[in-house]
C-alpha atoms as a PDB file:
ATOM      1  CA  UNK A   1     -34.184 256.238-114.680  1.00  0.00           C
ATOM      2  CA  UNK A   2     -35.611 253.811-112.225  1.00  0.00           C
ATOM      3  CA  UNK A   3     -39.010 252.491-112.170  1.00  0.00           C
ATOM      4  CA  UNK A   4     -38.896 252.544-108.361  1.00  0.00           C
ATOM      5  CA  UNK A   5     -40.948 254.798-106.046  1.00  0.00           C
ATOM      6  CA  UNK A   6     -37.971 253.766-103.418  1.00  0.00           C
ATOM      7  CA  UNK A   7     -34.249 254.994-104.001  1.00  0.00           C
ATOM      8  CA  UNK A   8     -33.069 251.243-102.663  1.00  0.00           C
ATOM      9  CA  UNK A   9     -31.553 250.091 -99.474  1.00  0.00           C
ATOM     10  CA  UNK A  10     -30.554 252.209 -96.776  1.00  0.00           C
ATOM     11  CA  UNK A  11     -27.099 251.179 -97.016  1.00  0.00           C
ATOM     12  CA  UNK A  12     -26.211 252.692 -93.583  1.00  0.00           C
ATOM     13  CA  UNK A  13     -28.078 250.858 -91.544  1.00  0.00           C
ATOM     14  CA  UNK A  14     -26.466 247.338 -92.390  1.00  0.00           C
ATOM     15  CA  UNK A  15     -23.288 247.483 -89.891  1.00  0.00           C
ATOM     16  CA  UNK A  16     -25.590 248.341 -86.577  1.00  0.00           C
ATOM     17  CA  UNK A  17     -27.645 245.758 -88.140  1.00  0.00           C
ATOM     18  CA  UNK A  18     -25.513 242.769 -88.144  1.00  0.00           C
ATOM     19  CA  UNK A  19     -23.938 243.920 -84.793  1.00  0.00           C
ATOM     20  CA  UNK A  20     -27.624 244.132 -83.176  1.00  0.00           C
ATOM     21  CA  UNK A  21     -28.921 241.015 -84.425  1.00  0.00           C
ATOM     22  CA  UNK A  22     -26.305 238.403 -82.189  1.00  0.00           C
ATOM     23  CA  UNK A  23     -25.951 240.697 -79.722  1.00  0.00           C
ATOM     24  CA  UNK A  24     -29.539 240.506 -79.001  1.00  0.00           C
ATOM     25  CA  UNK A  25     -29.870 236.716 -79.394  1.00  0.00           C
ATOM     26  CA  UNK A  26     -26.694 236.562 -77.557  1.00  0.00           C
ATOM     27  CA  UNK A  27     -29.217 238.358 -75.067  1.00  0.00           C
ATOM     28  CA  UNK A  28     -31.863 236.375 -75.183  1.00  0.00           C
ATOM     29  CA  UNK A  29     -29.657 232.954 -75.015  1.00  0.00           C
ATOM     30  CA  UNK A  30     -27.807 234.583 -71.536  1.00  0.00           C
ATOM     31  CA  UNK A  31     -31.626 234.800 -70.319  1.00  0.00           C
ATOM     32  CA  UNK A  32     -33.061 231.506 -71.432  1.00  0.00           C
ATOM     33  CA  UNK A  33     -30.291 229.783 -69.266  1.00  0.00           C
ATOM     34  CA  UNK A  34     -30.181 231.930 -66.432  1.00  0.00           C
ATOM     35  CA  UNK A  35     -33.794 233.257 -66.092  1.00  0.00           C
ATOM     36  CA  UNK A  36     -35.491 230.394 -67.480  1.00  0.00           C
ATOM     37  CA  UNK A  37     -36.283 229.730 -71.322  1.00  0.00           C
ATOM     38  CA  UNK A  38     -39.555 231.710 -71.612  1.00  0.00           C
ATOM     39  CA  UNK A  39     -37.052 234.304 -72.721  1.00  0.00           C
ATOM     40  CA  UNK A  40     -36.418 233.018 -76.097  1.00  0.00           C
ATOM     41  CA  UNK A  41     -39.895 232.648 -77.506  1.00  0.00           C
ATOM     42  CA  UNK A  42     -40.839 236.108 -75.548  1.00  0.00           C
ATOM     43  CA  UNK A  43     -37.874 238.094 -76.840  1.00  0.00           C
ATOM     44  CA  UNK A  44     -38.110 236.591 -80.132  1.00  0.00           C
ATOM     45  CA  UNK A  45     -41.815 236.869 -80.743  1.00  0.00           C
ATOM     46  CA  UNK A  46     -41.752 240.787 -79.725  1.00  0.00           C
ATOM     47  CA  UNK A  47     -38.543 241.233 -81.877  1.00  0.00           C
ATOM     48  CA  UNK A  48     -40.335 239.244 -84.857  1.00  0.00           C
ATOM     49  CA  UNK A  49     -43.748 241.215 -84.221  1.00  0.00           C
ATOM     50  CA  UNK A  50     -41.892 244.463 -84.373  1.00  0.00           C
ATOM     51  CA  UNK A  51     -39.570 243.596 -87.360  1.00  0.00           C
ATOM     52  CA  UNK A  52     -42.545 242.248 -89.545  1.00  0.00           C
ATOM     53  CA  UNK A  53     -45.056 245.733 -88.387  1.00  0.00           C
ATOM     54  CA  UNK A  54     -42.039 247.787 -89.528  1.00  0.00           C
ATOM     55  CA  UNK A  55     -42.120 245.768 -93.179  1.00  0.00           C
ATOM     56  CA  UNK A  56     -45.999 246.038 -93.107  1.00  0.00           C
ATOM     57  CA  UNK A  57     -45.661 249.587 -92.507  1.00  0.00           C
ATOM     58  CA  UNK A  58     -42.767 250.166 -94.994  1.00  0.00           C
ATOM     59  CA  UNK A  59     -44.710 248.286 -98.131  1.00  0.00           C
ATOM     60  CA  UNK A  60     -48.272 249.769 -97.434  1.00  0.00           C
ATOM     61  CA  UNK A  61     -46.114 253.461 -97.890  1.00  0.00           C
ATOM     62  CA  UNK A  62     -44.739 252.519-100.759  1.00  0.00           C
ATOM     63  CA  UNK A  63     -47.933 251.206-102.022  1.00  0.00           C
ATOM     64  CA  UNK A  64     -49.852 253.987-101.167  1.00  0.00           C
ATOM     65  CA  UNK A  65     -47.379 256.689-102.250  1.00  0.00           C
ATOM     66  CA  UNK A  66     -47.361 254.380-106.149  1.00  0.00           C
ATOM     67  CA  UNK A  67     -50.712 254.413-106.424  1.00  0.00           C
ATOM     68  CA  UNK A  68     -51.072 258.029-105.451  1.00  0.00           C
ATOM     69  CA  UNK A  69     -48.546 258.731-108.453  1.00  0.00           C
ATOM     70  CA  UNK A  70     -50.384 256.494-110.934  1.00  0.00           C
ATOM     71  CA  UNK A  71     -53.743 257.677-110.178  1.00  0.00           C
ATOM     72  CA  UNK A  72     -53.566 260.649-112.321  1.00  0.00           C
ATOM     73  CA  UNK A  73     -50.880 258.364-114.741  1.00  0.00           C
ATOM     74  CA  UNK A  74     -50.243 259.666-118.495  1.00  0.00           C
ATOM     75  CA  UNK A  75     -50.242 257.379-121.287  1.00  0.00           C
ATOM     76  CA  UNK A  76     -47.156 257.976-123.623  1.00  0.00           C
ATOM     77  CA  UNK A  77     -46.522 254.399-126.152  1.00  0.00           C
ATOM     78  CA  UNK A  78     -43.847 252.577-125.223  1.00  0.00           C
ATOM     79  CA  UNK A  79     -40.946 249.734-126.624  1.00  0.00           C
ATOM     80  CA  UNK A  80     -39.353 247.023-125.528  1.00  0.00           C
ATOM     81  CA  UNK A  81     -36.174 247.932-126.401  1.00  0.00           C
ATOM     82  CA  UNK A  82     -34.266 245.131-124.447  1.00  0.00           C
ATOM     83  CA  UNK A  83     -35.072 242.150-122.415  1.00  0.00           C
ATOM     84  CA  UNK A  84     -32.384 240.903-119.125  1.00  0.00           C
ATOM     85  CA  UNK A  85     -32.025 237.691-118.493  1.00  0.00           C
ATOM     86  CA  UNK A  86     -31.559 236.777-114.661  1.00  0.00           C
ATOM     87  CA  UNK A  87     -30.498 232.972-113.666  1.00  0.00           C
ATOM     88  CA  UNK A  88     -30.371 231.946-110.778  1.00  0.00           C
ATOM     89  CA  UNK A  89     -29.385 228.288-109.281  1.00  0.00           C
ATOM     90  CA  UNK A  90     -30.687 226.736-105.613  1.00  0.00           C
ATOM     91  CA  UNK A  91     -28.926 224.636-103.934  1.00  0.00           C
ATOM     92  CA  UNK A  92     -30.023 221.706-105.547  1.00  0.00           C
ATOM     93  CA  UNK A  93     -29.177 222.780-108.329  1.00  0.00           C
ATOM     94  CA  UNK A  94     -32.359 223.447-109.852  1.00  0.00           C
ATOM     95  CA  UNK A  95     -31.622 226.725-112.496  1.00  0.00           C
ATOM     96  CA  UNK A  96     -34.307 229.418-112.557  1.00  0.00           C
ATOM     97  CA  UNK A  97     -34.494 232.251-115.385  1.00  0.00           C
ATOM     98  CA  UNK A  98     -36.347 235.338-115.333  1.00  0.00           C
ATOM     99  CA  UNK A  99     -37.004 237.921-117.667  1.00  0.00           C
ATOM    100  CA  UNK A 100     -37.126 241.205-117.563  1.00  0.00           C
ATOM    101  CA  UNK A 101     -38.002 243.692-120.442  1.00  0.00           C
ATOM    102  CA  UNK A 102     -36.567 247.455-120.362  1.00  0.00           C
ATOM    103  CA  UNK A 103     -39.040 250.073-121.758  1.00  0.00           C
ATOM    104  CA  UNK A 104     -38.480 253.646-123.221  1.00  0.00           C
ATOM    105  CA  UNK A 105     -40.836 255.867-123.498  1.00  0.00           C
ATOM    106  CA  UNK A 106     -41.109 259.725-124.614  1.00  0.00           C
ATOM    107  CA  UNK A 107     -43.209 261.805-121.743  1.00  0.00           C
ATOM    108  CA  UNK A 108     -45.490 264.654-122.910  1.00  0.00           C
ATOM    109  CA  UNK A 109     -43.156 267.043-122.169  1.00  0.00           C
ATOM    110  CA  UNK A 110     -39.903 265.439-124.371  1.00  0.00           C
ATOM    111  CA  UNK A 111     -37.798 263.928-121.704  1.00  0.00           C
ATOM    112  CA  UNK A 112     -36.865 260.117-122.751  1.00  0.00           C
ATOM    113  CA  UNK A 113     -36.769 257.388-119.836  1.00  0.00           C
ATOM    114  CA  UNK A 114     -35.834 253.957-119.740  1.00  0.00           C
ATOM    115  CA  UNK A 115     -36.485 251.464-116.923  1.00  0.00           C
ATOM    116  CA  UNK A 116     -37.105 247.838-116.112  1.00  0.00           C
ATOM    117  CA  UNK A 117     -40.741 247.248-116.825  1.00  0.00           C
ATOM    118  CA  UNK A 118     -41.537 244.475-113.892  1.00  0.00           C
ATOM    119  CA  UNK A 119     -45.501 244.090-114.562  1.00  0.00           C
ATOM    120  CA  UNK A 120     -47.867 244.269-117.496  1.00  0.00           C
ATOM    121  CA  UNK A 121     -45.888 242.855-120.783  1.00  0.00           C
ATOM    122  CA  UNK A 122     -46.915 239.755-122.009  1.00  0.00           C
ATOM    123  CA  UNK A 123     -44.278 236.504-122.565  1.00  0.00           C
ATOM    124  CA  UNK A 124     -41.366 239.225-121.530  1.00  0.00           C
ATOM    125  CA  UNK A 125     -38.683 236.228-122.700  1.00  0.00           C
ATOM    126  CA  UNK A 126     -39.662 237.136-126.489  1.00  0.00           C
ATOM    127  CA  UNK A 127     -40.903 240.731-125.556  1.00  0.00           C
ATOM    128  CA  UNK A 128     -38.507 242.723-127.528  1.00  0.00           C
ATOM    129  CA  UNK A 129     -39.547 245.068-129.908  1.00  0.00           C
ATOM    130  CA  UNK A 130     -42.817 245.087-128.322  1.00  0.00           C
ATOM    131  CA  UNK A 131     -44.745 248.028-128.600  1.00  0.00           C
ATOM    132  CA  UNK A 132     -47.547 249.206-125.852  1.00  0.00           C
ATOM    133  CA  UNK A 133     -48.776 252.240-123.972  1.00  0.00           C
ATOM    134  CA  UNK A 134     -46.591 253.224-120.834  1.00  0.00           C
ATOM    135  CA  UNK A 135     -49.005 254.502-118.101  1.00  0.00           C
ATOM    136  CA  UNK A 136     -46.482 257.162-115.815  1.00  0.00           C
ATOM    137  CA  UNK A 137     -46.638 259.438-113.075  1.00  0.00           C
ATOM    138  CA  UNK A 138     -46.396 263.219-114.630  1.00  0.00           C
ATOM    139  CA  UNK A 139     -44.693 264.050-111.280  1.00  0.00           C
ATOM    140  CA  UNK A 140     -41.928 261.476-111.390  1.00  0.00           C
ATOM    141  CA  UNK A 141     -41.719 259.510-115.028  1.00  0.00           C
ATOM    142  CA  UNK A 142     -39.290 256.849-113.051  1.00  0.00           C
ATOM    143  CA  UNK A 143     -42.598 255.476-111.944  1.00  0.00           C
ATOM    144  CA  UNK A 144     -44.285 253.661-114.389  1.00  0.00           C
ATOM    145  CA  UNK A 145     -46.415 250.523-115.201  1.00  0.00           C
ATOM    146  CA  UNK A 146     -47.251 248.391-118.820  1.00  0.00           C
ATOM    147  CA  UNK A 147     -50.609 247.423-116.955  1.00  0.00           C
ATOM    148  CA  UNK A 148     -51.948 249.101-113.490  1.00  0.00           C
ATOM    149  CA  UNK A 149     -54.289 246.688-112.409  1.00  0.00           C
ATOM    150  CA  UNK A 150     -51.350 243.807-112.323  1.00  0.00           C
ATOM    151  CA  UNK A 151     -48.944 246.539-111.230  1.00  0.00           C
ATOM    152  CA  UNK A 152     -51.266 246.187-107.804  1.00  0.00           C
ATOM    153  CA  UNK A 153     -50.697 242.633-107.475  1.00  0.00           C
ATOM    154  CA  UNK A 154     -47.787 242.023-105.879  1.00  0.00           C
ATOM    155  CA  UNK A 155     -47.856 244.510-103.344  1.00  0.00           C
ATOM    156  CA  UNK A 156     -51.080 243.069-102.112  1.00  0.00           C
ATOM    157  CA  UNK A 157     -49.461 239.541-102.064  1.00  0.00           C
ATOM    158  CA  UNK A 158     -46.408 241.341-100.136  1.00  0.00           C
ATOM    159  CA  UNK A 159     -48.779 243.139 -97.546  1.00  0.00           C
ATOM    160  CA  UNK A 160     -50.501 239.656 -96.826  1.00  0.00           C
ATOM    161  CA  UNK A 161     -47.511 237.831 -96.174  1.00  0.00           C
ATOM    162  CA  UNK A 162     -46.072 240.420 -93.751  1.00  0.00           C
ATOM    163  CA  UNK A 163     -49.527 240.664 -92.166  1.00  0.00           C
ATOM    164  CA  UNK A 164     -49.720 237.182 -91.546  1.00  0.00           C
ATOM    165  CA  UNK A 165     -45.741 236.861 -89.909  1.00  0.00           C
ATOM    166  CA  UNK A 166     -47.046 239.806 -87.768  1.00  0.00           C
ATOM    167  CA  UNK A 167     -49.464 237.249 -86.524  1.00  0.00           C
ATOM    168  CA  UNK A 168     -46.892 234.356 -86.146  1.00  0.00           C
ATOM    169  CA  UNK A 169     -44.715 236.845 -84.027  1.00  0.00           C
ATOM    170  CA  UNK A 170     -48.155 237.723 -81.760  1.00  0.00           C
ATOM    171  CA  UNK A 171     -48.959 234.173 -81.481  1.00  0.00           C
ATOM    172  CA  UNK A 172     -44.796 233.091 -80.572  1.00  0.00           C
ATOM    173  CA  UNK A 173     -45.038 235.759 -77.778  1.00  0.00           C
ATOM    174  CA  UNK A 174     -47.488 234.114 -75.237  1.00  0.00           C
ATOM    175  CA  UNK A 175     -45.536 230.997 -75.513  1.00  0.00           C
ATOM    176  CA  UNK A 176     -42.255 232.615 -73.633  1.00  0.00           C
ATOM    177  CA  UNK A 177     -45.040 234.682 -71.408  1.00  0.00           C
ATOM    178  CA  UNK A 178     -45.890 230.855 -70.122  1.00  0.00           C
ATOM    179  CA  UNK A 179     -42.503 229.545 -70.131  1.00  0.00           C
ATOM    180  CA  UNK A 180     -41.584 232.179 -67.620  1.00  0.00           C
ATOM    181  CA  UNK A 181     -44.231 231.597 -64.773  1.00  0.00           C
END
């Protein structure tokens, strides 16, 4: 089982997506040069401002709808029972590794589940073996937490960052309404 409240990406969208995308700056570029280039910061800004409410939207759901499961969260006790290793390199070559402990845990009512345990174990690199209570949604055990209150952290961070691009796109907008009087 998953420890996410969301099944993943919606796979079906990507096509239309990449086909939409230069089309519309192809769009934007045809009106910059022929209607003046208030177009491109206009276009863009409304395109960014929508794009960024739509992720502001998206994460406060999934927020709201985790928290609503974990409110009323069990506590079953839980064990590290493996730890992933993720590397990563940039391109200057600068190698990143994260860690990643995988928890089982027994619910109340006997089922087993094991998931990727994201936030709440401490030093996950030497994690393994760990034991430590599992705090889970009784309706859906795939959503789970080591530690609730940093469980809440990043999806605050997440919320403020796409809060603040929604104000980069309103504040990119005027520009092209200038640029095109």
């Amino acid at each position: 089982m998953s420890a996410s409240v969301t099944s993943g990406t919606p796979r079906g969208l990507i096509g239309p997506t990449l086909l939409a995308v230069p089309a519309y700056v192809t769009l934007l570029v045809w009106l910059g040069l022929d209607h003046g280039w208030g177009w491109g910061p206009l276009g863009g800004g409304l395109a960014w401002t929508a794009l960024m409410c739509w992720a502001v939207v998206t994460a406060s759901r999934e927020r709201s709808c985790r928290r609503t499961l974990l409110a009323a969260a069990l506590t079953a006790p839980g064990r590290v029972v493996a730890v992933q290793e993720h590397t990563s390199t940039d391109d200057d070559g600068t190698t990143s590794t994260t860690y990643v402990p995988v928890v089982v845990f027994t619910t109340h009512d006997g089922r087993t589940v094991t998931g990727q345990c994201r936030t709440g174990i401490r030093d996950p690199r030497r994690s393994l073996g760990v034991t430590c209570p599992i705090h889970y949604a009784a309706a859906d055990p795939a959503v789970f937490t080591a530690n609730p209150v940093t469980d809440r952290r990043p999806y605050g961070c997440g919320l403020f960052l796409t809060g603040f691009m929604v104000l980069v796109g309103l504040a990119v907008t005027p520009v092209g309404v200038i640029g095109l009087q």
